[in-house]
N, C-alpha and C. Protein backbone atom coordinates (compact mmCIF):
# COMPACT_ATOMS: atom_id res chain seq x y z
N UNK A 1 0.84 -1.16 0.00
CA UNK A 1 0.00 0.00 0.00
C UNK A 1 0.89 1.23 0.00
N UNK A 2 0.28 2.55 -0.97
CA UNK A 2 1.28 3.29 -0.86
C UNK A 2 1.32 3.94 0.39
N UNK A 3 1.91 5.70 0.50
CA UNK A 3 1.94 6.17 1.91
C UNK A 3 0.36 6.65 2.12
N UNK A 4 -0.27 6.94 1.22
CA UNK A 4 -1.62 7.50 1.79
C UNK A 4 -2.61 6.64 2.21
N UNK A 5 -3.68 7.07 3.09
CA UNK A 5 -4.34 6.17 3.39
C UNK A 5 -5.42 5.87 3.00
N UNK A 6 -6.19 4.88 2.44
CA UNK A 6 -6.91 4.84 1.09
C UNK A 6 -7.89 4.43 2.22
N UNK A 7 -8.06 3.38 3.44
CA UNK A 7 -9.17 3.17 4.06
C UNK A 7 -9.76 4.42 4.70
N UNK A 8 -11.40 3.72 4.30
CA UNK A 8 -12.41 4.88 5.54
C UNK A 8 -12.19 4.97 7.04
N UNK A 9 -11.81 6.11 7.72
CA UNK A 9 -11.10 5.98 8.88
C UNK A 9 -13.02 6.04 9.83
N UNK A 10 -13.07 4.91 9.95
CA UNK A 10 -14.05 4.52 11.07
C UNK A 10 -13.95 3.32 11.91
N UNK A 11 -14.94 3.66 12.96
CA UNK A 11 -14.42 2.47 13.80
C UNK A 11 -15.16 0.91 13.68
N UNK A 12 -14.78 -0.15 14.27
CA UNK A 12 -15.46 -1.69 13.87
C UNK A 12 -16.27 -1.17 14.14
N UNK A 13 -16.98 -1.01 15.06
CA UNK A 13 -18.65 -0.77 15.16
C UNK A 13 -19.68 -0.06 13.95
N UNK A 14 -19.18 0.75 13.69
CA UNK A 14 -19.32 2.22 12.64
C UNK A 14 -19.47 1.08 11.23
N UNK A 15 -18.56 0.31 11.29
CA UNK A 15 -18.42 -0.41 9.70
C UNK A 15 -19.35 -2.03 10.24
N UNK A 16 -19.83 -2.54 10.90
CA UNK A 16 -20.25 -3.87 11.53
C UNK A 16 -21.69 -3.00 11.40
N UNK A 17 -22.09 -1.97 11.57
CA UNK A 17 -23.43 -1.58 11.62
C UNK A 17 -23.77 -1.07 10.25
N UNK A 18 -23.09 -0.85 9.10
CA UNK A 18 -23.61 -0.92 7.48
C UNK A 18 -24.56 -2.01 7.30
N UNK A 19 -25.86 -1.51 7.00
CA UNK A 19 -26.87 -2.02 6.88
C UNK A 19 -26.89 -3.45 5.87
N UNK A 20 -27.28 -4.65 6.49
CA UNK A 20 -26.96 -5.56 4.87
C UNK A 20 -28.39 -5.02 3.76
N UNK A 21 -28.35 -5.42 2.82
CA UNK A 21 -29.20 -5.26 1.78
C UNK A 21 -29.20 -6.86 1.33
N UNK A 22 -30.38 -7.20 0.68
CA UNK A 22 -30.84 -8.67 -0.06
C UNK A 22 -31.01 -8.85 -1.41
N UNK A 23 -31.37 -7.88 -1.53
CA UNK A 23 -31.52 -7.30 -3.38
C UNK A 23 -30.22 -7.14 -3.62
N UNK A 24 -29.35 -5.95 -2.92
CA UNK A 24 -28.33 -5.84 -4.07
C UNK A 24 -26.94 -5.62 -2.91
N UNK A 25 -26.70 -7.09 -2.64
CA UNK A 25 -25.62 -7.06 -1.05
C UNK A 25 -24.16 -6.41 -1.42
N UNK A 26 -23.86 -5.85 -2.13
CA UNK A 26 -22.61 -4.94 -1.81
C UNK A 26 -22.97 -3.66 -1.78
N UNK A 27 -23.95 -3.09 -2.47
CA UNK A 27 -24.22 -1.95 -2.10
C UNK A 27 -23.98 -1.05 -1.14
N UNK A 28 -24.73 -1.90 -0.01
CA UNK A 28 -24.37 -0.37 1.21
C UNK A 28 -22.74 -0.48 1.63
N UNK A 29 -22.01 -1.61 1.45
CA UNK A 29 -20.67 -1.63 1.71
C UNK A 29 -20.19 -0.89 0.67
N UNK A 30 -20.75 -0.69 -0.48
CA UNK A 30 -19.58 -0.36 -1.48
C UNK A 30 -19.53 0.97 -1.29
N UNK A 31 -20.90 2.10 -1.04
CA UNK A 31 -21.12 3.09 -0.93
C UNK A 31 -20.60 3.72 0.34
N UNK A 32 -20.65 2.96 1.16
CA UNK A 32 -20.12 3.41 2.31
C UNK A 32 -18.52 3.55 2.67
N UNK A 33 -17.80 2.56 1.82
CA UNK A 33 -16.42 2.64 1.91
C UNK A 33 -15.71 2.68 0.49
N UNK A 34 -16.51 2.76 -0.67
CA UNK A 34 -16.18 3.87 -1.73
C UNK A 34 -16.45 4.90 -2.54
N UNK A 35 -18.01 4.88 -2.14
CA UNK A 35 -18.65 5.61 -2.85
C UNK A 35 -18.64 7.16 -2.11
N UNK A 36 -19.05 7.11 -1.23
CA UNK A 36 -18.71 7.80 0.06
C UNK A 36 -17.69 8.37 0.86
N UNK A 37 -16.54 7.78 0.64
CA UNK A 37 -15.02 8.18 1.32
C UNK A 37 -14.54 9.21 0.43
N UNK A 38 -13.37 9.75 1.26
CA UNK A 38 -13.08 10.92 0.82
C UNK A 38 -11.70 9.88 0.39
N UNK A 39 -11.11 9.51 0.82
CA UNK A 39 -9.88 8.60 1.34
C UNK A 39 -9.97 7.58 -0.53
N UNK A 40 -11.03 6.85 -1.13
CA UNK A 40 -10.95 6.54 -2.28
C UNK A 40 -11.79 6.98 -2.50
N UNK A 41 -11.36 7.35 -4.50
CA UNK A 41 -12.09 7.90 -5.07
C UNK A 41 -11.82 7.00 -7.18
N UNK A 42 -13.05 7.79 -8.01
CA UNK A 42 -12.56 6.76 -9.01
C UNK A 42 -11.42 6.50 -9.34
N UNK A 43 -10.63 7.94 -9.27
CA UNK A 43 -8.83 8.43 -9.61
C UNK A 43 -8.23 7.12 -9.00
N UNK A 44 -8.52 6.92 -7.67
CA UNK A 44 -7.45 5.68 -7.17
C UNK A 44 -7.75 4.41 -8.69
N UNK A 45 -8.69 3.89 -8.59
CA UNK A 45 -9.35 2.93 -9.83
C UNK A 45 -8.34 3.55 -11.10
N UNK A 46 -8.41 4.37 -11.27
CA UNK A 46 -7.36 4.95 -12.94
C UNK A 46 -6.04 5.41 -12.85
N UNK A 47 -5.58 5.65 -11.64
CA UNK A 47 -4.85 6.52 -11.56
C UNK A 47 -3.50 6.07 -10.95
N UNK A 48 -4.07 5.17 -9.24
CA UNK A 48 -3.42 5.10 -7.74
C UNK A 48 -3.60 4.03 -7.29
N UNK A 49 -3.93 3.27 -8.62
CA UNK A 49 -4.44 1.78 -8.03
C UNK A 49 -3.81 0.93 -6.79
N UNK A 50 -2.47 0.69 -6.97
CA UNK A 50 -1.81 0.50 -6.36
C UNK A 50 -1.50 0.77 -4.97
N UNK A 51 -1.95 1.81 -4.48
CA UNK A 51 -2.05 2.30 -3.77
C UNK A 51 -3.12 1.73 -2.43
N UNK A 52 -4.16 1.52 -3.40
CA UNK A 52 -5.48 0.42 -2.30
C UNK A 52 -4.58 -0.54 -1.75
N UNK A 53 -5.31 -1.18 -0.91
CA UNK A 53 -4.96 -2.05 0.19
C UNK A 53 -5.23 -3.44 -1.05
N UNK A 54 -5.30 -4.87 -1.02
CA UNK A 54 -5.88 -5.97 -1.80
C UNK A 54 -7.18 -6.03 -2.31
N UNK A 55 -7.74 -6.05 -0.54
CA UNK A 55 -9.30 -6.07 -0.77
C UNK A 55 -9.80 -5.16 -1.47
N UNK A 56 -9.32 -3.66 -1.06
CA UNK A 56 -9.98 -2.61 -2.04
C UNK A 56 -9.85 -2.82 -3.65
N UNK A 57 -8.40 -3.59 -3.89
CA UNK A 57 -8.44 -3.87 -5.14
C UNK A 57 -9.30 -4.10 -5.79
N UNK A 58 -9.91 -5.57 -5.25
CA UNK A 58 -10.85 -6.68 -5.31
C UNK A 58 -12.20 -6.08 -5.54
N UNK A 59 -12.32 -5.03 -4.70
CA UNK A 59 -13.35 -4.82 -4.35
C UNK A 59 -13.95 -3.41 -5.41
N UNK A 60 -13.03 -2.92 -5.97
CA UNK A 60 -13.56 -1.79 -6.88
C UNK A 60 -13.40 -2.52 -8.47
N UNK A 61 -12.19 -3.52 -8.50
CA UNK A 61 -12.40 -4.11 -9.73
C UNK A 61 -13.89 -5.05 -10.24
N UNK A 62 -14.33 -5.70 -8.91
CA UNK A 62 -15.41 -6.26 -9.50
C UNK A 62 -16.88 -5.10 -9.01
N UNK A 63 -16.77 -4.22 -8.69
CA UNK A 63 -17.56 -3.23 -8.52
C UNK A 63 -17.76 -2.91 -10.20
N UNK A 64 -16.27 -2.05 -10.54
CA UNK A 64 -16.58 -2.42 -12.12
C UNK A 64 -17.08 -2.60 -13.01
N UNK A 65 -16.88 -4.24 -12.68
CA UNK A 65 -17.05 -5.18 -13.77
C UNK A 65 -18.76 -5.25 -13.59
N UNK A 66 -19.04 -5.54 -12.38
CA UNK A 66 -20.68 -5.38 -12.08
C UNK A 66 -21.29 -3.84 -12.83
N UNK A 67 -20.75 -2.96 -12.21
CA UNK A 67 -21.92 -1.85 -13.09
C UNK A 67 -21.62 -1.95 -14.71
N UNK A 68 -20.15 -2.22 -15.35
CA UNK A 68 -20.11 -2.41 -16.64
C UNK A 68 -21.23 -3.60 -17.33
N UNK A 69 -21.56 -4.57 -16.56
CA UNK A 69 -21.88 -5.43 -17.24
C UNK A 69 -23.14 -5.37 -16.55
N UNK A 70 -23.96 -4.48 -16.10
CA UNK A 70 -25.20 -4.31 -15.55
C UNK A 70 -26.02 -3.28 -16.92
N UNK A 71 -24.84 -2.44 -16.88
CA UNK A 71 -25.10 -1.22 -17.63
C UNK A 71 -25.00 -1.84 -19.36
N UNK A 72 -23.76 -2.46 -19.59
CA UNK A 72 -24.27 -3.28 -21.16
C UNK A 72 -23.64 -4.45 -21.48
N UNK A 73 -23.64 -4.95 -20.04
CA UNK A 73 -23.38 -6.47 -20.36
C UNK A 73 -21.66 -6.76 -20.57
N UNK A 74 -21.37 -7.81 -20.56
CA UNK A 74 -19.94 -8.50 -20.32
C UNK A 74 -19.05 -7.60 -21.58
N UNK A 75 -19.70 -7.45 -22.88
CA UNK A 75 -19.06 -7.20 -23.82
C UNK A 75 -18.72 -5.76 -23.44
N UNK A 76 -19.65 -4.59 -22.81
CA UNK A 76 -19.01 -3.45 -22.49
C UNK A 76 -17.82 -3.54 -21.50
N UNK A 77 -17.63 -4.56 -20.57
CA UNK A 77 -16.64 -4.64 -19.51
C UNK A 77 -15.13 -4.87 -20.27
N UNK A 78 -15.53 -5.76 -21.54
CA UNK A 78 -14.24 -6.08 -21.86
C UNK A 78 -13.97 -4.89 -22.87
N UNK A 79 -14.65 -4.08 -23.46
CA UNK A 79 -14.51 -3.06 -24.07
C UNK A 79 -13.96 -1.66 -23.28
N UNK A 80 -14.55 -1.67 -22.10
CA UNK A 80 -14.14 -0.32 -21.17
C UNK A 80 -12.83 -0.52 -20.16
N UNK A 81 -12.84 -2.09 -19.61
CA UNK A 81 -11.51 -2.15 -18.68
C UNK A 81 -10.80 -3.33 -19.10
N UNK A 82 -10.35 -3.80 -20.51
CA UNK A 82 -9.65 -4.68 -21.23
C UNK A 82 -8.50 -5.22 -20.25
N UNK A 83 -7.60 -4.13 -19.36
CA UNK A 83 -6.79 -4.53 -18.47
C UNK A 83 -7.03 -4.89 -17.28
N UNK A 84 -7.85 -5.41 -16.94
CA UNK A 84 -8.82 -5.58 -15.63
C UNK A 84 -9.36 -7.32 -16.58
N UNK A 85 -9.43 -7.41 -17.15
CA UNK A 85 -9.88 -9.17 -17.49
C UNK A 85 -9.81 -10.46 -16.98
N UNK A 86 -8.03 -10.12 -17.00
CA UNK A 86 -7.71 -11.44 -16.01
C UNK A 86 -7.36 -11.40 -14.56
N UNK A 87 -7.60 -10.23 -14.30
CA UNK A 87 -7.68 -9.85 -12.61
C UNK A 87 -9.18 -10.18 -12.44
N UNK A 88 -9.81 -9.74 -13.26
CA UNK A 88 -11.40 -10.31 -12.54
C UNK A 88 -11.74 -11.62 -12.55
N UNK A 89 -11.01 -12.14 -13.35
CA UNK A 89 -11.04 -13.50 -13.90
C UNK A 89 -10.32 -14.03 -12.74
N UNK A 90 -9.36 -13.61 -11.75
CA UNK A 90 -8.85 -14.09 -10.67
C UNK A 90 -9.59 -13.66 -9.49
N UNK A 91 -10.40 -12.51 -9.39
CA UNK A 91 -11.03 -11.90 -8.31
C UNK A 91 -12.26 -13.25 -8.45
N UNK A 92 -12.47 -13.68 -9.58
CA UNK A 92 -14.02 -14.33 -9.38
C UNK A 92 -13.63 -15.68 -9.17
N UNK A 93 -12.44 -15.95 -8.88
CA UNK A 93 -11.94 -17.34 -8.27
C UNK A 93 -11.43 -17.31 -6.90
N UNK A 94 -10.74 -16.35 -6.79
CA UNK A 94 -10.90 -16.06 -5.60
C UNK A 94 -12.14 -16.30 -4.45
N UNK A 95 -13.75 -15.88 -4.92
CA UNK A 95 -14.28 -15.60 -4.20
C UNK A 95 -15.36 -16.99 -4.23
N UNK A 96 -14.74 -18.13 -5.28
CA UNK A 96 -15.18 -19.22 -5.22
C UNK A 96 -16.37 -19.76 -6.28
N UNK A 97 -16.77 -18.48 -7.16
CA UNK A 97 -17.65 -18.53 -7.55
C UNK A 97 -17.69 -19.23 -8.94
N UNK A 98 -18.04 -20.72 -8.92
CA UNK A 98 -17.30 -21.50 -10.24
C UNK A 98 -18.00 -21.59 -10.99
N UNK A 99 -19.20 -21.44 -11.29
CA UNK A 99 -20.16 -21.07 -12.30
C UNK A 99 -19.89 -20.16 -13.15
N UNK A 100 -19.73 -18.66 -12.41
CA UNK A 100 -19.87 -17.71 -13.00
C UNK A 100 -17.94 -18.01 -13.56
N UNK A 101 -17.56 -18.23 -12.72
CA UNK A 101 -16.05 -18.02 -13.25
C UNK A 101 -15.92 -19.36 -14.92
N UNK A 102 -16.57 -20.65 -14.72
CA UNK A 102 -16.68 -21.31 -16.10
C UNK A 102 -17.23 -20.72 -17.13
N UNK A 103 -18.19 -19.64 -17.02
CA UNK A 103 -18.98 -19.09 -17.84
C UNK A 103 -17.63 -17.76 -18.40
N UNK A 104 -17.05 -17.03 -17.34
CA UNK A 104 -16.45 -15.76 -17.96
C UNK A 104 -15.06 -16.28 -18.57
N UNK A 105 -15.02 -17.90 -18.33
CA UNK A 105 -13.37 -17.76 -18.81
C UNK A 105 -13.78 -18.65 -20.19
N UNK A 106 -15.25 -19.24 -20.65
CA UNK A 106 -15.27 -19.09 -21.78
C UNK A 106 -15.87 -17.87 -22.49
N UNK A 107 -16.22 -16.96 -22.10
CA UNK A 107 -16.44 -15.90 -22.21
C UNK A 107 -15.21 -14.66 -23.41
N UNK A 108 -13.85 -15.09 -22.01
CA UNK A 108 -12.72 -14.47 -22.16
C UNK A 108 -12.32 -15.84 -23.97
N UNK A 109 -12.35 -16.81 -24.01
CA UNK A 109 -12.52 -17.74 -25.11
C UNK A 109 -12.99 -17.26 -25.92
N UNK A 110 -14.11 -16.64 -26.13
CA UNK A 110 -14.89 -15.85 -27.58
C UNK A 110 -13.85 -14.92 -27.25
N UNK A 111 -13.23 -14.01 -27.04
CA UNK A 111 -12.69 -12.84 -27.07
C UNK A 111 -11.40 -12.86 -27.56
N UNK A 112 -10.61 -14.00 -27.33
CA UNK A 112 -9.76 -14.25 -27.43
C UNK A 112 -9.47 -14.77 -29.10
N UNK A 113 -9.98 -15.82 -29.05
CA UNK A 113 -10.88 -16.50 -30.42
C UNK A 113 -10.95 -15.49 -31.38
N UNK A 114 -11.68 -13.78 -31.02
CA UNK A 114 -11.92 -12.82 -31.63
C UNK A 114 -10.75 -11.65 -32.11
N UNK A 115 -10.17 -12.49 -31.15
CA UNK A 115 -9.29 -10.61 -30.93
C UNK A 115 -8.55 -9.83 -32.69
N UNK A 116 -8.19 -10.45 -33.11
CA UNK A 116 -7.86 -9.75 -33.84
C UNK A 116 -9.09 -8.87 -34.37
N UNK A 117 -9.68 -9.18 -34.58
CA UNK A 117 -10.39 -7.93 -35.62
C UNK A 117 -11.12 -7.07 -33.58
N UNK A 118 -11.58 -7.90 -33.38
CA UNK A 118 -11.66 -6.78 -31.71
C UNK A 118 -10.97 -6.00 -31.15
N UNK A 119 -9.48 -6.43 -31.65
CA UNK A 119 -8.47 -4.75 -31.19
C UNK A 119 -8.37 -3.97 -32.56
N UNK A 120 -8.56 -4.57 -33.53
CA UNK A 120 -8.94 -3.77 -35.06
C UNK A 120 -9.94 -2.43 -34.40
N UNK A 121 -11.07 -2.88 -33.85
CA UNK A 121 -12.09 -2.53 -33.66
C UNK A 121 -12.39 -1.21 -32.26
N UNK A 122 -11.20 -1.49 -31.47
CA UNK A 122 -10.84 -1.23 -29.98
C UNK A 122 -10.20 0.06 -30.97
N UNK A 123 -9.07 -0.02 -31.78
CA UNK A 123 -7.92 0.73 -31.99
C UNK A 123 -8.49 1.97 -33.00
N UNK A 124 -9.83 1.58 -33.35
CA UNK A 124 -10.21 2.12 -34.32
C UNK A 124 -11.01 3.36 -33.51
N UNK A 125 -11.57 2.71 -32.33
CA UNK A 125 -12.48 3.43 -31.49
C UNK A 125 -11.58 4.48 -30.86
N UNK A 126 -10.35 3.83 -30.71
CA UNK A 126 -9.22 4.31 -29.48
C UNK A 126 -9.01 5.96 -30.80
N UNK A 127 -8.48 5.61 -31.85
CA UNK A 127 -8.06 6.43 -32.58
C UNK A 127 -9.54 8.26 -32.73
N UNK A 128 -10.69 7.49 -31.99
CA UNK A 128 -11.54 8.57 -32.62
C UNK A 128 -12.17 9.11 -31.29
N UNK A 129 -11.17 8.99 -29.83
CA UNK A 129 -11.57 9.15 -28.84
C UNK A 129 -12.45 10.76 -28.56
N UNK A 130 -12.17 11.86 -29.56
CA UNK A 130 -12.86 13.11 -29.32
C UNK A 130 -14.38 12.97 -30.26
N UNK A 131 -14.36 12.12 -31.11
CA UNK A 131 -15.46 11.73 -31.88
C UNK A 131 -15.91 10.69 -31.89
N UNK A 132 -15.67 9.62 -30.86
CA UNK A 132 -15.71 7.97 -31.23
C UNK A 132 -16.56 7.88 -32.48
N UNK A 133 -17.01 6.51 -33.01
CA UNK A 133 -18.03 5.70 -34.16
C UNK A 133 -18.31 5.11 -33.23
N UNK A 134 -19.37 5.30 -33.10
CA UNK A 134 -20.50 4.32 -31.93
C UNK A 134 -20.60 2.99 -32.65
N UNK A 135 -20.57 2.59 -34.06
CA UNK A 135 -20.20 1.57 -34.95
C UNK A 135 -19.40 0.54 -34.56
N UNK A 136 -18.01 0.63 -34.04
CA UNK A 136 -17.00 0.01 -33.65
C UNK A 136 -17.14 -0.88 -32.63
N UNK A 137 -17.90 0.17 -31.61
CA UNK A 137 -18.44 -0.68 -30.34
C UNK A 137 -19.57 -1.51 -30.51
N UNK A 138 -20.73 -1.24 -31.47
CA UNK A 138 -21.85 -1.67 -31.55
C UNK A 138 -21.44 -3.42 -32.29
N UNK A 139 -20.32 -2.92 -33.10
CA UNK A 139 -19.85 -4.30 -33.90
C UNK A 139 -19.52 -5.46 -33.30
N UNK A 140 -18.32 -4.49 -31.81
CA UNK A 140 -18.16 -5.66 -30.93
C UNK A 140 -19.06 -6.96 -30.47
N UNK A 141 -20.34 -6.05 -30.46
CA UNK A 141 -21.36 -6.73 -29.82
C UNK A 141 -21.76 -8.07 -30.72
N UNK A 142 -21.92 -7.60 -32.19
CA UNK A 142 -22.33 -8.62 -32.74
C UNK A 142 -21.04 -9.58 -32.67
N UNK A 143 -19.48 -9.51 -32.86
CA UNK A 143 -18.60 -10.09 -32.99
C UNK A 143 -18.16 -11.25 -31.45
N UNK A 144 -18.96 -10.90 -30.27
CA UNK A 144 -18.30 -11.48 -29.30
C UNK A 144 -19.72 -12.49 -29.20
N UNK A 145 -20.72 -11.98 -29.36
CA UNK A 145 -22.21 -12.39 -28.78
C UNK A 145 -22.21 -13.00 -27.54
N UNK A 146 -21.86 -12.29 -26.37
CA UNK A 146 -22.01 -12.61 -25.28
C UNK A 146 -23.35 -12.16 -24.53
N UNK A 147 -24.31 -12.46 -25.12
CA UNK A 147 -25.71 -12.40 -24.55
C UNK A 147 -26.11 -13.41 -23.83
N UNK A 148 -25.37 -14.31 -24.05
CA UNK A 148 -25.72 -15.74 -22.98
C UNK A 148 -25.02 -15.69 -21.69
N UNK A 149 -24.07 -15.10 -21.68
CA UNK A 149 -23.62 -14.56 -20.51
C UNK A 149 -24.30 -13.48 -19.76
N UNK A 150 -24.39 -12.64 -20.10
CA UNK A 150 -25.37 -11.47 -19.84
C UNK A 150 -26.91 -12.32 -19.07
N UNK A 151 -27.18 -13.46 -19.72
CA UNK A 151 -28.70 -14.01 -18.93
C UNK A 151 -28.40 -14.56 -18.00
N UNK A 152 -27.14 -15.16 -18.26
CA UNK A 152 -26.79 -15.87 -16.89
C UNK A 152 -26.17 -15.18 -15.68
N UNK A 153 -25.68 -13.97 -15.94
CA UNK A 153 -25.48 -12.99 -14.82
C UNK A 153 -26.92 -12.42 -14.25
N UNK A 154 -27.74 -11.89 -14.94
CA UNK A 154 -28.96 -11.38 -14.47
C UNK A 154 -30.11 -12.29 -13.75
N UNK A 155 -31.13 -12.71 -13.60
CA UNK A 155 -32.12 -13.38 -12.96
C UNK A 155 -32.73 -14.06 -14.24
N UNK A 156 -32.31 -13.97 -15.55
CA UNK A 156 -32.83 -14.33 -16.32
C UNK A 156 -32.54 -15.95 -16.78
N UNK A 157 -32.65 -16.74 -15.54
CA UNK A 157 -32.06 -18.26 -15.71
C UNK A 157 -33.28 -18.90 -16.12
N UNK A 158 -32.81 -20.05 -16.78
CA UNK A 158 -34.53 -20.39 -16.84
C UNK A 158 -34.25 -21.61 -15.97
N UNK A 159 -35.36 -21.46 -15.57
CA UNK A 159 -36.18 -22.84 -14.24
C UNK A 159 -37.17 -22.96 -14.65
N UNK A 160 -37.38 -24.11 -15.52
CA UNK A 160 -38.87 -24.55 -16.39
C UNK A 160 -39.87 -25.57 -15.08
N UNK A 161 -40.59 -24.72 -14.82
CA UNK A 161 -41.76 -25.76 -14.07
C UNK A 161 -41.02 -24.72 -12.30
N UNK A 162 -40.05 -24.55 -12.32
CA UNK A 162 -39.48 -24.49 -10.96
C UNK A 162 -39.22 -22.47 -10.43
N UNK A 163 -38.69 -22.30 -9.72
CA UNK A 163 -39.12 -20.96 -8.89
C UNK A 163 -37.37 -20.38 -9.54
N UNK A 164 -38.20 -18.88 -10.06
CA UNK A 164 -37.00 -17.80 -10.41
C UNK A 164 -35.72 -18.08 -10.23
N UNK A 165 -34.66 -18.34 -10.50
CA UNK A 165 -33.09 -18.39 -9.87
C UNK A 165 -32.42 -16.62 -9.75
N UNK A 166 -31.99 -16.41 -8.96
CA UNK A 166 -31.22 -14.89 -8.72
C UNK A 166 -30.10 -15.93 -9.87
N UNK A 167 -29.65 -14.69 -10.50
CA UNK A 167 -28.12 -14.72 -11.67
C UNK A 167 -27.30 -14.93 -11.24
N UNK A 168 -26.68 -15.21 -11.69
CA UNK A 168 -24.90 -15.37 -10.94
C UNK A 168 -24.51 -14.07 -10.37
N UNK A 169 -24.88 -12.64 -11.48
CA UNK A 169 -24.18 -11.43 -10.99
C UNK A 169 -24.51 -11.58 -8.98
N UNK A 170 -26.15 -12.18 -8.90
CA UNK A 170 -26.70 -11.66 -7.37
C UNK A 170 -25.75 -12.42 -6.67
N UNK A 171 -25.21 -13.92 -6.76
CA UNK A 171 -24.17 -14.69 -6.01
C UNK A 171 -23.30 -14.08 -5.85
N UNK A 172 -22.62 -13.38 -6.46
CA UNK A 172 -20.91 -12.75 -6.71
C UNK A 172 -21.14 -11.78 -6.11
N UNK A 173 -22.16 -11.34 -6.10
CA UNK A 173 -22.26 -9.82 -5.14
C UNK A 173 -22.65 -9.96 -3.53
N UNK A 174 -23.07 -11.15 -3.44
CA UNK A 174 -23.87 -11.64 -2.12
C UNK A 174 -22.35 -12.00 -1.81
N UNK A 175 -21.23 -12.97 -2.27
CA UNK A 175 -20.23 -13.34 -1.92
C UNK A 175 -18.91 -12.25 -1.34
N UNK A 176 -19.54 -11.02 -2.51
CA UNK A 176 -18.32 -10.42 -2.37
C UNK A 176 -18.11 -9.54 -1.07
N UNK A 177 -19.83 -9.14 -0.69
CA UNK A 177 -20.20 -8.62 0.21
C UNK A 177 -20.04 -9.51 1.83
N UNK A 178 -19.54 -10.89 1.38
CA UNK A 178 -19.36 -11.76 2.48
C UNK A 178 -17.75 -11.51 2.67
N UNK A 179 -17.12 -11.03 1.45
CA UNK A 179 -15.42 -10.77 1.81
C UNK A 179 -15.19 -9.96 2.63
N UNK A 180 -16.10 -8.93 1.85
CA UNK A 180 -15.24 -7.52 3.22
C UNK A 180 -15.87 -7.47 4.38
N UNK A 181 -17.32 -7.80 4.41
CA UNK A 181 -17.53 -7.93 6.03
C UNK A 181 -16.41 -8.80 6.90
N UNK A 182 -15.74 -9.89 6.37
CA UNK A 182 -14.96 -10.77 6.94
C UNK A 182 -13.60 -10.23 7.28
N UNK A 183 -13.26 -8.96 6.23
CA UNK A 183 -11.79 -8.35 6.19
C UNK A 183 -12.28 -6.81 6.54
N UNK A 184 -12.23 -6.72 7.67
CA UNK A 184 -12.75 -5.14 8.14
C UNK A 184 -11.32 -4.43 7.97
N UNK A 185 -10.46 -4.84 7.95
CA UNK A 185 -8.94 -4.44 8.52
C UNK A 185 -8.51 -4.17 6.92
N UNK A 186 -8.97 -4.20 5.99
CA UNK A 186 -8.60 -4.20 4.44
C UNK A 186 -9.54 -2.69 4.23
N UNK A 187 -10.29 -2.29 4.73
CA UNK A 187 -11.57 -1.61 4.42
C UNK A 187 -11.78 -0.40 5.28
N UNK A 188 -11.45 -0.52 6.65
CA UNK A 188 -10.99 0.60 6.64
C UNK A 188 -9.95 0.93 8.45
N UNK A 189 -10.03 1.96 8.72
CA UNK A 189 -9.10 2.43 9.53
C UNK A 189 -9.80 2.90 10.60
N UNK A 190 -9.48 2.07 12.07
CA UNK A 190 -10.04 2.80 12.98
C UNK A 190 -9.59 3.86 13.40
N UNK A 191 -10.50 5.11 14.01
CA UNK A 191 -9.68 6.24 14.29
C UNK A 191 -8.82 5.67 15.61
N UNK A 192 -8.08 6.41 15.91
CA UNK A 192 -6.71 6.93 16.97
C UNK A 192 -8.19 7.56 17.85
N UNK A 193 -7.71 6.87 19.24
CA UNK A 193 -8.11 7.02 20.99
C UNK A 193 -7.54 7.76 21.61
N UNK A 194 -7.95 8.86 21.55
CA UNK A 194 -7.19 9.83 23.04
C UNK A 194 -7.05 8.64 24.24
């Protein structure tokens, strides 16, 4: 970790009393110790990465990867944080989750499979960054077709005859939200006791 201090300086109690949520379990953790802190901000994520503690690593990379692929699915994640792939691809083994992790590392397989004309496509976008072609990106989409991934992250599983399944995304987030409650000492900083 570098010299600054990237954790929220509060105390166990202060961070043990963040409300859980059921719908969407990292939430109030994420907001509360990144969304919220003065201490990280997106800059650390682009900038100071290094700087976070592990967990925070962990914990803003698949933050990420979740709103990227909430917002347009797996193919925008690999389009917006290309260098973040096989770290998430290790963050989501890490946290045990072997479904979702069989699914993204054939996932990372179409992409790979693809790449040439996908960094054609990346480089082309990269080159028109004050004007992008919304084209380039839209192409990706047809070129990777990771829409089957995308159902299987969302609630959209099918259970024929049988009751709704939450997506993989809700597991990985229920899980991840089981990390940092477990690693308070990664997350943040108790204040100093007169």
């Amino acid at each position: 970790m570098g010299s600054a201090e990237t954790r929220l300086v509060i105390s166990r109690s202060e961070f043990e009393a963040i409300p859980p949520d059921e719908e969407y379990p990292i939430e109030p953790l994420y907001n509360a110790l990144i969304g919220d802190s003065p201490n990280v901000t997106q800059q650390h994520f682009e900038e100071a990465f290094s700087d976070l503690t592990q967990g925070q690593q962990l914990l803003m990379r698949l933050g990420a990867f979740d709103s990227n692929v909430l917002n347009g699915g797996l193919t925008q994640f690999f389009w917006n944080k290309p260098d973040a792939i096989f770290a998430v691809r290790d963050d989501i083994d890490t946290l045990g989750e072997t479904e979702l992790l069989q699914n993204y590392e054939w996932a990372v397989q179409s992409l790979i499979g693809s790449r040439e004309r996908w960094i054609e496509l990346k480089q082309e976008w990269d080159r028109g960054k004050q004007s992008p072609n919304f084209e380039t990106f839209r192409e990706s989409y047809e070129l990777l077709k990771l829409n089957w991934f995308d159902h299987a992250y969302f609630d959209y599983r099918e259970t024929p005859g049988g009751p709704l399944h939450r997506g993989l995304g809700h597991s990985l987030m229920t899980k991840l939200a089981e990390f940092v409650r477990q690693r308070p000492s990664e997350f943040i900083a108790e204040p100093l006791v007169d």
